[in-house]
N, C-alpha and C. Protein backbone atom coordinates (compact mmCIF):
# COMPACT_ATOMS: atom_id res chain seq x y z
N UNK A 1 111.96 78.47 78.23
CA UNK A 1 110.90 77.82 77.51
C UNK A 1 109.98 78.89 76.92
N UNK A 2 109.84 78.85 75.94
CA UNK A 2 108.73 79.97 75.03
C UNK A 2 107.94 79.84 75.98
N UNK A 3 106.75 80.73 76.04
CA UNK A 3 105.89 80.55 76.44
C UNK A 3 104.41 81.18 75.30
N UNK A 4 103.05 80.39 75.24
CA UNK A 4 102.17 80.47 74.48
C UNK A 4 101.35 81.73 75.03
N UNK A 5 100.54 82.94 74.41
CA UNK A 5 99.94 83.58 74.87
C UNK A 5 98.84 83.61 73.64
N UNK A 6 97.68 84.07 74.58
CA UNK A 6 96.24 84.13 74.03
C UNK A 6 96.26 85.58 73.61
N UNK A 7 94.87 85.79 72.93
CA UNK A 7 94.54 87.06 72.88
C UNK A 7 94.87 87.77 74.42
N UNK A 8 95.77 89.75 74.05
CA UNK A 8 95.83 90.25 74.91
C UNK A 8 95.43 91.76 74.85
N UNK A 9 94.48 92.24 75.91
CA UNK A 9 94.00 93.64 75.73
C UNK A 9 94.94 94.65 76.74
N UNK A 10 95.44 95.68 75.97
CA UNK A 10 96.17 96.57 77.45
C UNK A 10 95.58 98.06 76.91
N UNK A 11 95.03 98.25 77.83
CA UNK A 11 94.08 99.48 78.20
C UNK A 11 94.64 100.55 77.89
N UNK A 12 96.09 100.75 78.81
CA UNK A 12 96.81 101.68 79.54
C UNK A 12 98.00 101.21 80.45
N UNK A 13 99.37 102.26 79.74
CA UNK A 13 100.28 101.75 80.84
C UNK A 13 100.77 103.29 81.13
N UNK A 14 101.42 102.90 82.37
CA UNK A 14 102.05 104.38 82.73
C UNK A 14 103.19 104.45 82.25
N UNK A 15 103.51 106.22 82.36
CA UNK A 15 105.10 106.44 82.09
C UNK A 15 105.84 105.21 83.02
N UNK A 16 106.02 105.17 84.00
CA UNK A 16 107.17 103.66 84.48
C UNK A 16 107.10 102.58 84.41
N UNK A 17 105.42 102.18 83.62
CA UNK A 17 105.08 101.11 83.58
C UNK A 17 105.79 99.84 82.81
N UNK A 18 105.62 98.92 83.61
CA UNK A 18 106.37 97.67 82.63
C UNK A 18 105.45 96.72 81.69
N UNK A 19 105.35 96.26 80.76
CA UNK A 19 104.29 95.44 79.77
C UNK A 19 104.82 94.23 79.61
N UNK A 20 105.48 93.05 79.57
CA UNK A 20 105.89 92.19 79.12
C UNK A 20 104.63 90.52 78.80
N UNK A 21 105.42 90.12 77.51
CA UNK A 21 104.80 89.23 77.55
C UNK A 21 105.74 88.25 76.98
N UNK A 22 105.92 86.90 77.57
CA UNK A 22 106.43 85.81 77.16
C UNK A 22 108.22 85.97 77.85
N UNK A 23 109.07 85.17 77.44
CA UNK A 23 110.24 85.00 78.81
C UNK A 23 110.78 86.27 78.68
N UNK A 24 111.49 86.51 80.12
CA UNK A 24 112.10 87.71 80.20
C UNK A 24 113.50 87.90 81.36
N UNK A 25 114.89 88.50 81.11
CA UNK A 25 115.46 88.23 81.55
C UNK A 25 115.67 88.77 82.68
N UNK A 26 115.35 90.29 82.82
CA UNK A 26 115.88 91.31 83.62
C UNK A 26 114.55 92.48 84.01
N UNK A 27 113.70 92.76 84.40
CA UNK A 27 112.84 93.94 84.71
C UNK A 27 112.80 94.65 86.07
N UNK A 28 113.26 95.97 85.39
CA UNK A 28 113.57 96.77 86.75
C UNK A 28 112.87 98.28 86.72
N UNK A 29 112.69 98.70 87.51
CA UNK A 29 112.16 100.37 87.15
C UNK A 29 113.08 101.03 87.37
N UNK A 30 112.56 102.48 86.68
CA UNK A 30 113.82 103.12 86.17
C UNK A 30 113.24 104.47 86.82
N UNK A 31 112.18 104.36 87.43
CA UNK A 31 111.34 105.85 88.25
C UNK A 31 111.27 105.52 89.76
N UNK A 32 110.53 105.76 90.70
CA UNK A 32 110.33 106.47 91.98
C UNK A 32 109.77 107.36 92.35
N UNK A 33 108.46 106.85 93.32
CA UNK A 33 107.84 107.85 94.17
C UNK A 33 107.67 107.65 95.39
N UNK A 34 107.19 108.59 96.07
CA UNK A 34 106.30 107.96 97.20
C UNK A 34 104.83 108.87 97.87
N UNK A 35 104.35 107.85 98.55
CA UNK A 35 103.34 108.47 98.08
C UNK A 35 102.49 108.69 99.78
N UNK A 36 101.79 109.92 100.36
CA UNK A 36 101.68 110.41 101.68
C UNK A 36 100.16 110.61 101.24
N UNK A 37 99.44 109.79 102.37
CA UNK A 37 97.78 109.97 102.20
C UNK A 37 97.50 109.70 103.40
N UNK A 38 96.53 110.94 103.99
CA UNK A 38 95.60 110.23 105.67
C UNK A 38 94.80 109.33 105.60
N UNK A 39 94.30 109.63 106.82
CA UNK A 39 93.61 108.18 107.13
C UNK A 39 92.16 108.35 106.40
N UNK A 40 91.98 106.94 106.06
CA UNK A 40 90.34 106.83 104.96
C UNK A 40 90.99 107.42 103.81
N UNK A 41 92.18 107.86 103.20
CA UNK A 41 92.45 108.49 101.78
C UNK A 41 92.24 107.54 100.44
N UNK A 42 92.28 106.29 100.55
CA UNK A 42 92.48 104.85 99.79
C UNK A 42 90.94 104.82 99.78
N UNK A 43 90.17 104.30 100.77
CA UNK A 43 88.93 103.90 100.41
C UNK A 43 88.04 104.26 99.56
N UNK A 44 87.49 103.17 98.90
CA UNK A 44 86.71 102.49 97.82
C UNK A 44 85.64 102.12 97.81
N UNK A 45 84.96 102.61 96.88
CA UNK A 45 83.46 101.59 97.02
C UNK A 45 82.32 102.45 97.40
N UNK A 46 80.94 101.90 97.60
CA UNK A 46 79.53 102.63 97.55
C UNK A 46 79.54 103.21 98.98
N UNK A 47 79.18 104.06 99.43
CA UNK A 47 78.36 105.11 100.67
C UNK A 47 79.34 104.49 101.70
N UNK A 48 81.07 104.85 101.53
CA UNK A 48 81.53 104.98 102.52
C UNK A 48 81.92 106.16 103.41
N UNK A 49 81.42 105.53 104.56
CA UNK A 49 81.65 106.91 105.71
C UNK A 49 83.01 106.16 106.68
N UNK A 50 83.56 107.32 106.54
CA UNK A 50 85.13 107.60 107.49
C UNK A 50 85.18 108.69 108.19
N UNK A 51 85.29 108.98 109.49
CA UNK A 51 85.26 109.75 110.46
C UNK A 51 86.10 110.08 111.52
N UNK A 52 87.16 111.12 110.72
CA UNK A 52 88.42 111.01 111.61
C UNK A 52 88.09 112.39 112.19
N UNK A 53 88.34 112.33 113.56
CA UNK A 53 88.47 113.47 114.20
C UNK A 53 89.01 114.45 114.10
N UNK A 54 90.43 113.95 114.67
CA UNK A 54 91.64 114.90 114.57
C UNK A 54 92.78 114.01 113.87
N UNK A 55 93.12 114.43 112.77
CA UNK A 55 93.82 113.46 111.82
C UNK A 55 95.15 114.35 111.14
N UNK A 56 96.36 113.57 110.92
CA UNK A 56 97.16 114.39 110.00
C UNK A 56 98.22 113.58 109.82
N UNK A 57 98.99 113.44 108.88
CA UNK A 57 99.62 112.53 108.28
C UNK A 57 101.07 113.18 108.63
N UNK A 58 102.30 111.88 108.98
CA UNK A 58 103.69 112.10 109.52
C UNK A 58 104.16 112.07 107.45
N UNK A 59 104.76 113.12 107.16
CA UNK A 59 105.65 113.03 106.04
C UNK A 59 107.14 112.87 106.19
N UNK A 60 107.59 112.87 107.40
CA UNK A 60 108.58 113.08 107.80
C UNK A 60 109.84 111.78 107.58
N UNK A 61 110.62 111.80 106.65
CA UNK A 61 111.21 110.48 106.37
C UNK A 61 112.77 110.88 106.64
N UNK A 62 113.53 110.56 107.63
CA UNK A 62 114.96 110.87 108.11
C UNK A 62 115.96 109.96 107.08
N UNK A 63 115.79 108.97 106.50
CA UNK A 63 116.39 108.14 105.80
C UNK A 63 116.80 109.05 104.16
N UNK A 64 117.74 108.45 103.78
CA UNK A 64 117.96 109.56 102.34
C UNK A 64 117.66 108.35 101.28
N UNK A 65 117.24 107.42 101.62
CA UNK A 65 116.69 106.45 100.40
C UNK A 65 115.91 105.43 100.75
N UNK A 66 114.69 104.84 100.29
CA UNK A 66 114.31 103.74 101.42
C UNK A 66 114.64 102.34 100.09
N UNK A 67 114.49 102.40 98.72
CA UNK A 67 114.54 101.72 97.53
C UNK A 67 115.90 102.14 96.65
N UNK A 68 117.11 102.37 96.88
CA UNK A 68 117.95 103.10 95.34
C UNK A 68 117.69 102.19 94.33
N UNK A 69 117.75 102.86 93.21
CA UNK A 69 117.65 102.20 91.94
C UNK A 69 118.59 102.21 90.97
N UNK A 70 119.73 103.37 91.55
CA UNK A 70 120.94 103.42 90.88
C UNK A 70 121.56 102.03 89.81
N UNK A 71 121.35 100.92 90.71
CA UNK A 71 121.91 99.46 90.11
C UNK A 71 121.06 98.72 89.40
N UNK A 72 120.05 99.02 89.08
CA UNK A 72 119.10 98.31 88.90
C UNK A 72 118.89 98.49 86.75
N UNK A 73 119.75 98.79 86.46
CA UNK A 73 119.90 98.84 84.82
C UNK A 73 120.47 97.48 84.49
């Protein structure tokens, strides 16, 4: 079914980014990352305090893929 769209603003997309508007058959990514942050690394917002002592992040991933994307074209 078509579908109707209004006015649309796009800011910004990334290199892997996907944009679509109206029907679509197939969307897949074609990139991969991943991504290793300690603790309090994410937080957001006015006069936050995070107070890690002794802190350090496991990077350690034994697996050789956790997503393939090989099939995904």
């Amino acid at each position: 079914m078509p579908a109707i769209v209004g006015a649309v603003q796009v800011i910004s997309i990334g290199d892997s980014g996907v944009f679509n508007i109206g029907d679509v058959y197939k969307i897949a990514p074609f990139s991969f990352s991943k991504t290793f942050a300690g603790a309090g690394s994410f937080n957001t917002g006015d006069r936050i305090s995070v107070n890690n002592q002794v802190s350090s992040t496991n990077t350690y991933d034994a697996d050789g893929a956790d997503q393939p994307i090989f099939a995904n074209v």
